[in-house]
N, C-alpha and C. Protein backbone atom coordinates (compact mmCIF):
# COMPACT_ATOMS: atom_id res chain seq x y z
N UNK A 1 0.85 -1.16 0.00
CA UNK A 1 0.00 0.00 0.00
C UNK A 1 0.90 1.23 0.00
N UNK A 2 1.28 1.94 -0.84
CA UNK A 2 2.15 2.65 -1.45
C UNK A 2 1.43 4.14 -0.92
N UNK A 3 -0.10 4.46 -1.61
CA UNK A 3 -0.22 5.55 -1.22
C UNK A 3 -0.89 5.83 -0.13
N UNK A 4 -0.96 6.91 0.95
CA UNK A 4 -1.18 7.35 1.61
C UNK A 4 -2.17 8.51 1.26
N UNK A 5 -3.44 8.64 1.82
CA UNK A 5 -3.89 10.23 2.24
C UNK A 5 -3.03 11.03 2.60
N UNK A 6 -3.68 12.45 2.53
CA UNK A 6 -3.65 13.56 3.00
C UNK A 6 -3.73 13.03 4.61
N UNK A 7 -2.74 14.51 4.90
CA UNK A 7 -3.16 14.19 6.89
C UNK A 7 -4.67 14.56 7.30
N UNK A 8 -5.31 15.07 6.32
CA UNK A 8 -6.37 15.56 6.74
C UNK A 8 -7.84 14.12 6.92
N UNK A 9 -7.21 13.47 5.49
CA UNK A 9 -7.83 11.86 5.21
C UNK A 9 -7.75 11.23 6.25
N UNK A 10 -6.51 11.15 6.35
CA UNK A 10 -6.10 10.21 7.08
C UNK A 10 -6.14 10.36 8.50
N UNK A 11 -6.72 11.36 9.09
CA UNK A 11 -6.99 11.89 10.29
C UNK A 11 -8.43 11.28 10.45
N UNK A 12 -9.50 11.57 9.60
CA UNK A 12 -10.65 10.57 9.12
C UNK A 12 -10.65 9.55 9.34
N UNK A 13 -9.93 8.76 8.24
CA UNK A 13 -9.88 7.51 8.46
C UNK A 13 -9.51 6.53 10.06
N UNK A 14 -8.36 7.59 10.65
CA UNK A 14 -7.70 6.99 11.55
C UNK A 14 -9.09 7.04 13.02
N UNK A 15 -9.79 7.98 12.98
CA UNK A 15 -10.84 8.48 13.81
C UNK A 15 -11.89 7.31 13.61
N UNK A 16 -12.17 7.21 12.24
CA UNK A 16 -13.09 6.26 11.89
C UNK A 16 -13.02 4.97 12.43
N UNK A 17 -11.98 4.29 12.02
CA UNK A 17 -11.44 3.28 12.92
C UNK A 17 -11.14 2.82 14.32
N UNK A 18 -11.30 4.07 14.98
CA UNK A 18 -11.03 3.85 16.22
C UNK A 18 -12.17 3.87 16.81
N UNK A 19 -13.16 4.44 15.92
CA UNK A 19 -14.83 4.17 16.45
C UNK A 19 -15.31 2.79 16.37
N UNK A 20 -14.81 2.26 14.98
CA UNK A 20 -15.54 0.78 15.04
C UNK A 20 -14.30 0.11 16.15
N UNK A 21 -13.05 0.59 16.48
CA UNK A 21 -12.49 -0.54 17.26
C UNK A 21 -13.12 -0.35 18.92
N UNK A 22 -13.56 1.17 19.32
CA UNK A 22 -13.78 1.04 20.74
C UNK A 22 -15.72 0.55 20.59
N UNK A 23 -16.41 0.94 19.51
CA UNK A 23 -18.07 0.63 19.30
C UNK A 23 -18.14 -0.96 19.41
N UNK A 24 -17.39 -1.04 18.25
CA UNK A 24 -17.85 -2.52 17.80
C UNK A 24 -17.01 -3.99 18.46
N UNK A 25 -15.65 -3.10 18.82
CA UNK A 25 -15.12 -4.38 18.93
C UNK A 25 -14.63 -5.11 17.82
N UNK A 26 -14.20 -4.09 16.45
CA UNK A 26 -13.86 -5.30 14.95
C UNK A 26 -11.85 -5.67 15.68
N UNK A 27 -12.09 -6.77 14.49
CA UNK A 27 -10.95 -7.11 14.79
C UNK A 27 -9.73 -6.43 14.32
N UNK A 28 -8.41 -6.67 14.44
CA UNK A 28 -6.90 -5.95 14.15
C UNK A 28 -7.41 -6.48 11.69
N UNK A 29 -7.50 -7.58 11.84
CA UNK A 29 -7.81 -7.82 10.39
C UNK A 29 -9.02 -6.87 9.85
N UNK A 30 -9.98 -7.05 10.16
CA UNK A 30 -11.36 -6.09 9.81
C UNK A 30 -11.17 -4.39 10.03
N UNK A 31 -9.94 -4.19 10.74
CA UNK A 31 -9.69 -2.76 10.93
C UNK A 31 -8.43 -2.40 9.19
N UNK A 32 -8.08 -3.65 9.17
CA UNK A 32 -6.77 -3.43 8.18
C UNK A 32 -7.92 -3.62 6.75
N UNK A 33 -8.74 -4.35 6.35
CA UNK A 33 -9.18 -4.38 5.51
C UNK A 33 -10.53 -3.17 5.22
N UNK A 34 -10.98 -2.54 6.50
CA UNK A 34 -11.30 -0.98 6.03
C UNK A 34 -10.33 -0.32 5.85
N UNK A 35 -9.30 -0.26 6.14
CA UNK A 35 -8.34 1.08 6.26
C UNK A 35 -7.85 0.98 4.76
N UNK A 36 -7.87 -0.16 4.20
CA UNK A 36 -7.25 -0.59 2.48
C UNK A 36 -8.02 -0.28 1.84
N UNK A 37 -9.24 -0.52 1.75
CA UNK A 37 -10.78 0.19 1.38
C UNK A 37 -10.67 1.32 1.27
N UNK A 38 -10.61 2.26 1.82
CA UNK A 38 -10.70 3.87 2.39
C UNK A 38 -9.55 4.25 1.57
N UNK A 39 -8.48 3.81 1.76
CA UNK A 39 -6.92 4.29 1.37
C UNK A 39 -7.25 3.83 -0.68
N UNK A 40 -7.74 2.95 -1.11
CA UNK A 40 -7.86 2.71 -2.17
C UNK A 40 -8.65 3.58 -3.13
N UNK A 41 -10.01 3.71 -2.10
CA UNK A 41 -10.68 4.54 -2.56
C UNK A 41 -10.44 6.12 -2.87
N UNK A 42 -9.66 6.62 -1.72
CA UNK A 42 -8.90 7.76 -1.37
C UNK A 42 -7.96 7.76 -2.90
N UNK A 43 -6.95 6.81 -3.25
CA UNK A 43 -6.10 6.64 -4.35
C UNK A 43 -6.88 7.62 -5.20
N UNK A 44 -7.84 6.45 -5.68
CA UNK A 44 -8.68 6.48 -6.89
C UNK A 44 -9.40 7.92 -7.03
N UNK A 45 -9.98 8.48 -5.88
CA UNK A 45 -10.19 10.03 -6.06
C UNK A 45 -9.51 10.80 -6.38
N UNK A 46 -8.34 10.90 -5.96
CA UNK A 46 -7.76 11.52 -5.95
C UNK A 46 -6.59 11.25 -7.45
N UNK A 47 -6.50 10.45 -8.00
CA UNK A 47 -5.96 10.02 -9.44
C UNK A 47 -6.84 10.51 -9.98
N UNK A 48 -8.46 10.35 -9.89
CA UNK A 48 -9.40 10.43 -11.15
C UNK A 48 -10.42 11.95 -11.32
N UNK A 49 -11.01 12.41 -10.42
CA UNK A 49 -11.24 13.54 -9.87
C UNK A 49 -10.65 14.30 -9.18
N UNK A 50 -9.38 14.24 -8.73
CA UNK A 50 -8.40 15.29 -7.46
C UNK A 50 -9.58 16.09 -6.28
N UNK A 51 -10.86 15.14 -5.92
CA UNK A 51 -11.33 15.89 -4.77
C UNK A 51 -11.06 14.66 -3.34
N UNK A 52 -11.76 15.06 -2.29
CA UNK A 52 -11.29 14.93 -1.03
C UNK A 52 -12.46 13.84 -0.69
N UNK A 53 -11.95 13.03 0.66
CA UNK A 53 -12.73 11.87 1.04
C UNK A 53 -14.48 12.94 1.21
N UNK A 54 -14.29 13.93 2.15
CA UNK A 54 -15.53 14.62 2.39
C UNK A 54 -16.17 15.27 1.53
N UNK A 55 -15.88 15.01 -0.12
CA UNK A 55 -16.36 16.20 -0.71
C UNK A 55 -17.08 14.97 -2.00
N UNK A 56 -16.95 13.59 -1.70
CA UNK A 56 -17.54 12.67 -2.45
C UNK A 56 -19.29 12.64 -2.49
N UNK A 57 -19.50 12.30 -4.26
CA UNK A 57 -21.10 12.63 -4.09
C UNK A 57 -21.60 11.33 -4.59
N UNK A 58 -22.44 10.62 -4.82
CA UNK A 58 -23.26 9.53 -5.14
C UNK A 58 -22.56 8.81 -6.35
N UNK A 59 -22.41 9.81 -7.45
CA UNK A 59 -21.52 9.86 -8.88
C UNK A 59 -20.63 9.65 -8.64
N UNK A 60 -19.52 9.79 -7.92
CA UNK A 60 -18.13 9.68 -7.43
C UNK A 60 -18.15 7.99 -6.81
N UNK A 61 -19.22 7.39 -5.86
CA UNK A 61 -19.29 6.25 -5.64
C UNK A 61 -19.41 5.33 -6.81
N UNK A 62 -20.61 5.60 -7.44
CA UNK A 62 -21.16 5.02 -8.86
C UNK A 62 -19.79 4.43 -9.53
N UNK A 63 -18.92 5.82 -10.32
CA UNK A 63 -17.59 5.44 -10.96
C UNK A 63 -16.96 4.59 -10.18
N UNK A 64 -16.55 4.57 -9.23
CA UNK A 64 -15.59 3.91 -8.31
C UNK A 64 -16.36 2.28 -8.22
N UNK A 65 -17.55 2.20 -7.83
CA UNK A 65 -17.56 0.83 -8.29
C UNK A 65 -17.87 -0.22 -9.43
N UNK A 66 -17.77 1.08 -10.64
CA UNK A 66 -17.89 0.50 -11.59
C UNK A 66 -16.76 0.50 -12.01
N UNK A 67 -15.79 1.07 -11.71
CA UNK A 67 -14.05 1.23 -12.26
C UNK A 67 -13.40 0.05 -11.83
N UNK A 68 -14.35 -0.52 -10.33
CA UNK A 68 -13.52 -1.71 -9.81
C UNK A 68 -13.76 -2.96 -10.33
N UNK A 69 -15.74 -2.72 -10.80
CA UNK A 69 -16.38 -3.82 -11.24
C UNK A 69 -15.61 -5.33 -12.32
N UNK A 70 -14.70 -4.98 -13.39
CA UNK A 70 -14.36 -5.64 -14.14
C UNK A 70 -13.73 -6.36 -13.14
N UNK A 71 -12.53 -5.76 -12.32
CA UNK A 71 -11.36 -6.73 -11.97
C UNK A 71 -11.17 -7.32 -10.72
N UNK A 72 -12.47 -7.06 -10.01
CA UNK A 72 -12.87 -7.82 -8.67
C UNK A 72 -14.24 -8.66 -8.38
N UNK A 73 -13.97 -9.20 -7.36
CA UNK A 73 -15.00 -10.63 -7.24
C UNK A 73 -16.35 -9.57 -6.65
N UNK A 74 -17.19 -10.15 -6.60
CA UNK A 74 -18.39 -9.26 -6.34
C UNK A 74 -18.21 -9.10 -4.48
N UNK A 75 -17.51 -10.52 -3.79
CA UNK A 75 -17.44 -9.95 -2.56
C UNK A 75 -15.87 -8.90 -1.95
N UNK A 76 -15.47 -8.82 -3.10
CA UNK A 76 -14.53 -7.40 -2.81
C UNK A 76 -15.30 -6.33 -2.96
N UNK A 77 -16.15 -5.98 -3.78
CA UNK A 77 -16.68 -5.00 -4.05
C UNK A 77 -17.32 -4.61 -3.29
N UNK A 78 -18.39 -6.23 -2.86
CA UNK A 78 -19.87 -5.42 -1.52
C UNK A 78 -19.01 -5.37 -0.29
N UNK A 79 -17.85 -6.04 -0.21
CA UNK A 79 -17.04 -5.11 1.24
C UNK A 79 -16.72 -3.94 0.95
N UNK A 80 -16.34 -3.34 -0.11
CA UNK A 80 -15.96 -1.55 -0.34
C UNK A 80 -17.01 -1.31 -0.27
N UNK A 81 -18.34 -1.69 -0.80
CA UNK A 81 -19.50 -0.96 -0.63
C UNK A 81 -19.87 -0.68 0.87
N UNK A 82 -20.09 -1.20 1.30
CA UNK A 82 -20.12 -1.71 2.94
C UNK A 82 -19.37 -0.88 3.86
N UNK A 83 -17.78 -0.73 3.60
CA UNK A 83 -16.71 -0.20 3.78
C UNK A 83 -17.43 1.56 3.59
N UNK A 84 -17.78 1.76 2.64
CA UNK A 84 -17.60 3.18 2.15
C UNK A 84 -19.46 3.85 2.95
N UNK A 85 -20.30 2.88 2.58
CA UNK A 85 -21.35 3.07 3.49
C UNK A 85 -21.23 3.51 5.11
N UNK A 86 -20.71 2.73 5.87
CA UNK A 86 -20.07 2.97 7.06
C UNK A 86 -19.08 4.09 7.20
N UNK A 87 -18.29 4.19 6.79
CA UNK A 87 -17.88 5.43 6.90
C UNK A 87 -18.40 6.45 6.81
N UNK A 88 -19.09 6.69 5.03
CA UNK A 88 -19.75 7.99 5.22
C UNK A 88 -20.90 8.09 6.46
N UNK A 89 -21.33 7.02 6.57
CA UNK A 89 -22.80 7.64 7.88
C UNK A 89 -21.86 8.00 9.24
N UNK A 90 -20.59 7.42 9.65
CA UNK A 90 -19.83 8.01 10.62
C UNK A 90 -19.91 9.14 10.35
N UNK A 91 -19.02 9.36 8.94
CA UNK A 91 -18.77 10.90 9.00
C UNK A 91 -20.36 11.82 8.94
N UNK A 92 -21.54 11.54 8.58
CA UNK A 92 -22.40 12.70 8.51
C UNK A 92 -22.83 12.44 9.86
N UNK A 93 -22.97 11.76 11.04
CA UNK A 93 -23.29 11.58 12.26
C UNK A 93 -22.47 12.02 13.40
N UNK A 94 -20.75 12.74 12.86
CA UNK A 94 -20.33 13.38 13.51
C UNK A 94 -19.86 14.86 13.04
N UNK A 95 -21.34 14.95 11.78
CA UNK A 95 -21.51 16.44 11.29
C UNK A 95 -20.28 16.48 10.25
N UNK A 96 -19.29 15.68 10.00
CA UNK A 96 -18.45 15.99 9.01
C UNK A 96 -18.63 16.52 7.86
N UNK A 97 -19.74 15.72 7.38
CA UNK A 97 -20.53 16.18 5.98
C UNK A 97 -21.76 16.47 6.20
N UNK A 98 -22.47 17.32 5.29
CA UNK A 98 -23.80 17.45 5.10
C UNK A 98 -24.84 16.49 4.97
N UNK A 99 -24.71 15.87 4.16
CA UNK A 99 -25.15 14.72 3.51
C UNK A 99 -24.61 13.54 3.05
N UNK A 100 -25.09 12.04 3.33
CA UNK A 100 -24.69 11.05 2.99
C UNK A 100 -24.38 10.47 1.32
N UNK A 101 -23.57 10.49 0.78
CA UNK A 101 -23.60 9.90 -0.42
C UNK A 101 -23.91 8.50 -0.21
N UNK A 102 -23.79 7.75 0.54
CA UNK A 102 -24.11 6.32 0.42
C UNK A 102 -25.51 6.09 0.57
N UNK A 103 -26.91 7.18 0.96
CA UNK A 103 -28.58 7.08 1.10
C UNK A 103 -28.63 7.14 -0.43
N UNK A 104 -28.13 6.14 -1.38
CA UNK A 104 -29.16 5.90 -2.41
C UNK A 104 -29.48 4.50 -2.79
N UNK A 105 -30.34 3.82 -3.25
CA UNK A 105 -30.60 2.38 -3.58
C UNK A 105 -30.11 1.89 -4.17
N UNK A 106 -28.76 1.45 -3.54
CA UNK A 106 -27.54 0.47 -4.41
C UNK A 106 -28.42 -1.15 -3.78
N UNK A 107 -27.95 -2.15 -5.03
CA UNK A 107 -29.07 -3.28 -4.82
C UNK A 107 -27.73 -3.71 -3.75
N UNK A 108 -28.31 -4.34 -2.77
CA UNK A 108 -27.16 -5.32 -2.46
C UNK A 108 -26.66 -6.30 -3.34
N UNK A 109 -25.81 -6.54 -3.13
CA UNK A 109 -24.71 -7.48 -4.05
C UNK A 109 -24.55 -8.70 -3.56
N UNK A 110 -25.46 -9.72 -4.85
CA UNK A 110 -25.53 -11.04 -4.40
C UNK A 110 -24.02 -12.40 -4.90
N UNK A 111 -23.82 -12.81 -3.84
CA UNK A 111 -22.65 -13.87 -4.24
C UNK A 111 -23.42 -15.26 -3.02
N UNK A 112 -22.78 -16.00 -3.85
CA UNK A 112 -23.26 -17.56 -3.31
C UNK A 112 -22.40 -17.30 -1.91
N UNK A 113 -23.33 -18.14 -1.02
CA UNK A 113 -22.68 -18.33 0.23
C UNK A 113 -21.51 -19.34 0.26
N UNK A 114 -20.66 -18.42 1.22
CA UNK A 114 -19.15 -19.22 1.17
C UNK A 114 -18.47 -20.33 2.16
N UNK A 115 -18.75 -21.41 2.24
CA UNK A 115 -18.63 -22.11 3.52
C UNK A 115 -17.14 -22.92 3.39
N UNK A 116 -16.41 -22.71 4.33
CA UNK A 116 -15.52 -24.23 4.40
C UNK A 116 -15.65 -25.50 4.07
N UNK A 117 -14.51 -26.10 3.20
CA UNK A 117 -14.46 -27.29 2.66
C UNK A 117 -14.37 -27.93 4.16
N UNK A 118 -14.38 -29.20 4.09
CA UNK A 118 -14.63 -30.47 4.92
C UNK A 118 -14.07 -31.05 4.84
């Protein structure tokens, strides 16, 4: 993981995380696989539009998971979806943003259930 946010991102992100680690209780893995999420996504804004984690709008999600769509499994994707949902409602619930880009009717994303071989 090469690139890094802004300190300002990454002040976000790092906040964010420390909510689901003291709220939820996620694990040291589930904290590393949002923070790759966020940081990826962060990349990709910032390569493709040059705007900021807080300044993302519905359209900005849209591209991003259709940019990822070709070259990932559908359950990489509904974890970034998931990933990026959660965050933004952190951030508009601690007033960061105005409004949620993730309140629009994305279908959930169906993949066969994944169980251990035997």
């Amino acid at each position: 993981m090469s690139f890094k946010p802004d300190k300002k991102e990454n002040a976000l992100i790092d906040k964010f995380l420390d909510h689901l680690w003291l709220e939820d209780g996620l694990s040291r893995n589930t904290l590393s696989s949002y923070r790759f999420d966020l940081y990826n996504f962060s990349n990709w804004l910032n390569k493709t539009n040059s705007i900021f984690l807080e300044n993302v709008t519905k359209s900005d999600i849209q591209q991003y998971l259709s940019f990822k769509f070709p070259s990932s499994k559908a359950r990489s994707i509904s974890r970034s979806l998931s990933t990026l949902r959660r965050f933004y409602r952190f951030l508009y619930r601690e007033k960061k943003i105005t409004t949620d880009p993730t309140l629009c009717k994305y279908k959930n994303l169906k993949f066969p259930n994944h169980y251990p071989k035997v």
